[in-house]
N, C-alpha and C. Protein backbone atom coordinates (compact mmCIF):
# COMPACT_ATOMS: atom_id res chain seq x y z
N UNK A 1 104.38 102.01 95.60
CA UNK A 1 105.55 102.52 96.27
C UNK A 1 105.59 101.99 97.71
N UNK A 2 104.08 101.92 98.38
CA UNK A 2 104.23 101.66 99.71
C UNK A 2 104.83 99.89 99.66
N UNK A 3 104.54 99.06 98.75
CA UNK A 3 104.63 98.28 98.59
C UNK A 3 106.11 97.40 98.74
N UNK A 4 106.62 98.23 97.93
CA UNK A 4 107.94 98.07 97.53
C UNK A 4 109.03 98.34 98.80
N UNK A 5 108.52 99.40 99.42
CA UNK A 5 109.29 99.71 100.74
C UNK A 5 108.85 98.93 101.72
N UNK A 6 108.25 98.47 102.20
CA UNK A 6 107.16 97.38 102.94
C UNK A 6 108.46 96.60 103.27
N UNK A 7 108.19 95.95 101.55
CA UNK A 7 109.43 94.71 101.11
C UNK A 7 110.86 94.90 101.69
N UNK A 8 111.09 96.14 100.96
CA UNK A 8 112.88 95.94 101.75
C UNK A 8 113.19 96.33 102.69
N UNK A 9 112.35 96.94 103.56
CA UNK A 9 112.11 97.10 105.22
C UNK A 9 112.00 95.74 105.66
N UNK A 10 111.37 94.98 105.50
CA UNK A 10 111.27 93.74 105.79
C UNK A 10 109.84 94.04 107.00
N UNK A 11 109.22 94.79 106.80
CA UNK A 11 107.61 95.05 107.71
C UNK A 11 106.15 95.31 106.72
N UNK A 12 105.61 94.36 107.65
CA UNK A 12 104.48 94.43 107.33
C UNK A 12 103.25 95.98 107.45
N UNK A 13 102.96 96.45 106.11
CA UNK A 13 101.92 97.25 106.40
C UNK A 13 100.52 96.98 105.87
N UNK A 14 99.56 98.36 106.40
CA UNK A 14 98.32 98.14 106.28
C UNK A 14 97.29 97.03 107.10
N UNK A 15 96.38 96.43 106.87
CA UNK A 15 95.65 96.02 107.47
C UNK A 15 94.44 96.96 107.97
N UNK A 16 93.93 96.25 109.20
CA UNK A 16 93.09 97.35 110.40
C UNK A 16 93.02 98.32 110.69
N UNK A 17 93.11 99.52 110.31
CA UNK A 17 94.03 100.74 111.21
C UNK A 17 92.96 101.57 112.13
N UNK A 18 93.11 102.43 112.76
CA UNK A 18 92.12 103.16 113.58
C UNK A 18 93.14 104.63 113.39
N UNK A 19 91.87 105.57 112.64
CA UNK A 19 92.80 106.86 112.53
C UNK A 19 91.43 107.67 113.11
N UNK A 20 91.97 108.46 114.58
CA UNK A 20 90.72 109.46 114.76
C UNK A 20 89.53 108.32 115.18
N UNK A 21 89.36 107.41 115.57
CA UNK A 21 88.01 106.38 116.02
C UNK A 21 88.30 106.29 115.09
N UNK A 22 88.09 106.67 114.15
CA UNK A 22 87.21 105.38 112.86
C UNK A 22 88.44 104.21 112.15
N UNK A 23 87.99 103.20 111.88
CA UNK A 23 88.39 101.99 111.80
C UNK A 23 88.69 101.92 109.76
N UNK A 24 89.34 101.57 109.44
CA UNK A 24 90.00 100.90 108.13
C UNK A 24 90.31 100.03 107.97
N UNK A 25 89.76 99.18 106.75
CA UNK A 25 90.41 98.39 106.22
C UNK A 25 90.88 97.86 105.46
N UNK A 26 92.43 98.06 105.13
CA UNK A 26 93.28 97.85 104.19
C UNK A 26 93.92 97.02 103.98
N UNK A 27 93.81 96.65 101.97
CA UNK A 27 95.06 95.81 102.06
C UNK A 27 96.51 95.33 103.00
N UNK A 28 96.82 94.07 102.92
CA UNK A 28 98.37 93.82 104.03
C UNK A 28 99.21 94.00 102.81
N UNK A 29 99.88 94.87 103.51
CA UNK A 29 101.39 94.70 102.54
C UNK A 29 102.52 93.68 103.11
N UNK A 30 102.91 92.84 101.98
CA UNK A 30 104.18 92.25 102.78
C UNK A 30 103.72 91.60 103.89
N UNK A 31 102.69 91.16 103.82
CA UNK A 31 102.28 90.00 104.91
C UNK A 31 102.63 88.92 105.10
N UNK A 32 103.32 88.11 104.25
CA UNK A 32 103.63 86.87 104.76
C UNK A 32 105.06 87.21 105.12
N UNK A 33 105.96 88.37 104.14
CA UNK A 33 107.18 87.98 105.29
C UNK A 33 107.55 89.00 105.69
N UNK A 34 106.83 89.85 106.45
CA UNK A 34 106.81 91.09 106.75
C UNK A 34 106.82 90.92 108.48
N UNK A 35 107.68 91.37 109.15
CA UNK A 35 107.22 91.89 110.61
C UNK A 35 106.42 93.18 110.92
N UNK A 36 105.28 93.36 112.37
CA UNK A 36 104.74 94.40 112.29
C UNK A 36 105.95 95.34 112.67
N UNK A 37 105.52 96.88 112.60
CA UNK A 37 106.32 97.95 112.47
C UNK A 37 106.48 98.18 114.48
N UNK A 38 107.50 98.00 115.17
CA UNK A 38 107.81 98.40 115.92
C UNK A 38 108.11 100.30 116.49
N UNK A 39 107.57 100.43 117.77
CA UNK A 39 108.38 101.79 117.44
C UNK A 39 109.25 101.96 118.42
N UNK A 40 110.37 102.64 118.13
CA UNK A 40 112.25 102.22 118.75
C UNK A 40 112.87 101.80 118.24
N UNK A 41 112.47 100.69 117.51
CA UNK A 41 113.23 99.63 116.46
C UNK A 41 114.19 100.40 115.77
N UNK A 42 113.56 101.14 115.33
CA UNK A 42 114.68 101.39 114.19
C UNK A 42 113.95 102.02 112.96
N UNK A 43 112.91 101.67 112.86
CA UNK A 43 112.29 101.04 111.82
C UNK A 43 111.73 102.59 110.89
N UNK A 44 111.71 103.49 111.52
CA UNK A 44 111.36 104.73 111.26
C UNK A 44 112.73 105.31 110.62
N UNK A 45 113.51 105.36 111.02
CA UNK A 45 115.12 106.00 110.68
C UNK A 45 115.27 105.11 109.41
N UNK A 46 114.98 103.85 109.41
CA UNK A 46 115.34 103.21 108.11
C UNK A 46 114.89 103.14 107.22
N UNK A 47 113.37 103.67 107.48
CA UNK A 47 112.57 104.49 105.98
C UNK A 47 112.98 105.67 105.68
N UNK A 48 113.62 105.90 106.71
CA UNK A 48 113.71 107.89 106.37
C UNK A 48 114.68 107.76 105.32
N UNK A 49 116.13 107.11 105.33
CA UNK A 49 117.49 106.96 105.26
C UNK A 49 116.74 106.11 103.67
N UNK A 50 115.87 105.17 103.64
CA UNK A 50 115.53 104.59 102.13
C UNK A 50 115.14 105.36 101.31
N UNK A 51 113.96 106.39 101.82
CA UNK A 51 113.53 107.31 100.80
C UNK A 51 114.03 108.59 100.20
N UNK A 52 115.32 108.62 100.89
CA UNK A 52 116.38 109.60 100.34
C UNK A 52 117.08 108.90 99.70
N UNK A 53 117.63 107.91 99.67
CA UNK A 53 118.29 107.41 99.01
C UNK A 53 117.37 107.33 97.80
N UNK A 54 116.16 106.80 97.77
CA UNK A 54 115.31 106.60 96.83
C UNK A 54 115.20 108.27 95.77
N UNK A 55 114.74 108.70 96.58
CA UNK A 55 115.15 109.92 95.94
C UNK A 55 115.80 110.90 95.12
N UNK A 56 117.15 110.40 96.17
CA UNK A 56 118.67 110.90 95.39
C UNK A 56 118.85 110.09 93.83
N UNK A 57 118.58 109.07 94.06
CA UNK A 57 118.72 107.94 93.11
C UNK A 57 118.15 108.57 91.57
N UNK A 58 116.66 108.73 92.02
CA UNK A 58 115.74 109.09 91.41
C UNK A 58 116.35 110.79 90.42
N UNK A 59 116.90 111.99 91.05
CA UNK A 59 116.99 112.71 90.95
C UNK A 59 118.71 112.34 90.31
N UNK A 60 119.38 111.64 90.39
CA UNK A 60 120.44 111.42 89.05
C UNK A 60 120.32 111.06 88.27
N UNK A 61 119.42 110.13 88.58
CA UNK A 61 118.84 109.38 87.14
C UNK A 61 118.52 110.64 85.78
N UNK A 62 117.43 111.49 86.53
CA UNK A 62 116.72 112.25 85.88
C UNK A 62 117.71 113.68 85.35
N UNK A 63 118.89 113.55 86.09
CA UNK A 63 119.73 114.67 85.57
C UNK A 63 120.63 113.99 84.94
N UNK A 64 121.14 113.18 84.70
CA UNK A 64 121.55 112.14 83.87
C UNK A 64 121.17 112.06 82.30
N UNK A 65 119.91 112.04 82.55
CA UNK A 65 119.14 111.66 80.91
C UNK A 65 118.82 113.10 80.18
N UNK A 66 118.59 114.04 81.33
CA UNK A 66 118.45 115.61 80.65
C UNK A 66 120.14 116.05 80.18
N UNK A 67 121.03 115.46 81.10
CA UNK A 67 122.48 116.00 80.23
C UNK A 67 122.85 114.89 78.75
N UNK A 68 122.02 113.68 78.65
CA UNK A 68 122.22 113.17 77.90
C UNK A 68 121.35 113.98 76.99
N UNK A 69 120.53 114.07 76.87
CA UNK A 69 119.26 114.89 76.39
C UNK A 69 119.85 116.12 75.40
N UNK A 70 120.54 116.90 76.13
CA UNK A 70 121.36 118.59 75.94
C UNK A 70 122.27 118.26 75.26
N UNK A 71 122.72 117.46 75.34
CA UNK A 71 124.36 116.93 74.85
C UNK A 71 123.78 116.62 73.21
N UNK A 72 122.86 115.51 73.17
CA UNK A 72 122.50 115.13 71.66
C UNK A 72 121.52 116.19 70.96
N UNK A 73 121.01 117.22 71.53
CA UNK A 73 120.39 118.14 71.12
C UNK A 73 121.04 118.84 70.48
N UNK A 74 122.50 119.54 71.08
CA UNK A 74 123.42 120.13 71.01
C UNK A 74 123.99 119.88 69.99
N UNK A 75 124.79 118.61 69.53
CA UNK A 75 125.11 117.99 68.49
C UNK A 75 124.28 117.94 67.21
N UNK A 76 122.97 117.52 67.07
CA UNK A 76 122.34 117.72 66.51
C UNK A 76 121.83 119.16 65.54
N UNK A 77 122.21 119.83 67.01
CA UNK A 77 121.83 121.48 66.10
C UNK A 77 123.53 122.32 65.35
N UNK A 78 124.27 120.84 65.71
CA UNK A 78 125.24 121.97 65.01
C UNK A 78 126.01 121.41 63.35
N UNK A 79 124.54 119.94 63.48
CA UNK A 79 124.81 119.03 62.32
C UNK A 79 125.70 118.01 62.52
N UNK A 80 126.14 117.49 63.67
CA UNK A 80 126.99 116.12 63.79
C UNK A 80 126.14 115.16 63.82
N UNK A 81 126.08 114.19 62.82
CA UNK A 81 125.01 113.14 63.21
C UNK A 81 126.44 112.18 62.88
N UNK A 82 126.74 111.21 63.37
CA UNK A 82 126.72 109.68 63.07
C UNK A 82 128.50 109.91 62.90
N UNK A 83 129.04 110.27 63.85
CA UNK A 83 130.27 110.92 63.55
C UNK A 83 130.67 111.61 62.25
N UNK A 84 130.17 112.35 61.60
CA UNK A 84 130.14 113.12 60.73
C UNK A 84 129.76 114.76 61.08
N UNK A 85 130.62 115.58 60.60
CA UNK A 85 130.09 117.13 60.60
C UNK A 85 129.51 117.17 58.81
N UNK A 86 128.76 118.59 58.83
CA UNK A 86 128.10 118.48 57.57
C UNK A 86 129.07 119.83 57.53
């Protein structure tokens, strides 16, 4: 996931990091065409604004396939298969 957002941010993550003193080292994401993460840029608001969208996306999808879901269940229990009633 971090990956993927990395990408269409167009910034580079991971590497070196220092959390608390101690030092990490992590995979680069999006390193070759990645810029590092500025802060002011922007660059924070435009993850925020992706992962809702990502989200929202995510969460029609999934209510989408449960009304598809209900709908053929529905049909099913009242014997319509294949445009046919029984």
């Amino acid at each position: 996931m971090e990956a993927s957002f990395a990408g269409a941010l167009g910034v580079r993550l991971g590497g070196t990091l220092s959390y608390g003193g101690r030092v990490e080292h992590r995979p680069v994401l999006n390193g070759a065409a990645g810029r590092a993460v500025r802060a002011g840029s922007g660059d924070i608001a435009r993850a925020v604004r992706l992962s809702r969208r990502v989200g929202g996306l995510a969460l029609g999808v999934c209510a989408g396939v449960r009304l598809l879901a209900s709908g053929a269940a529905s049909l099913k229990n009242r014997g319509v298969t294949k445009g046919r009633t029984s």
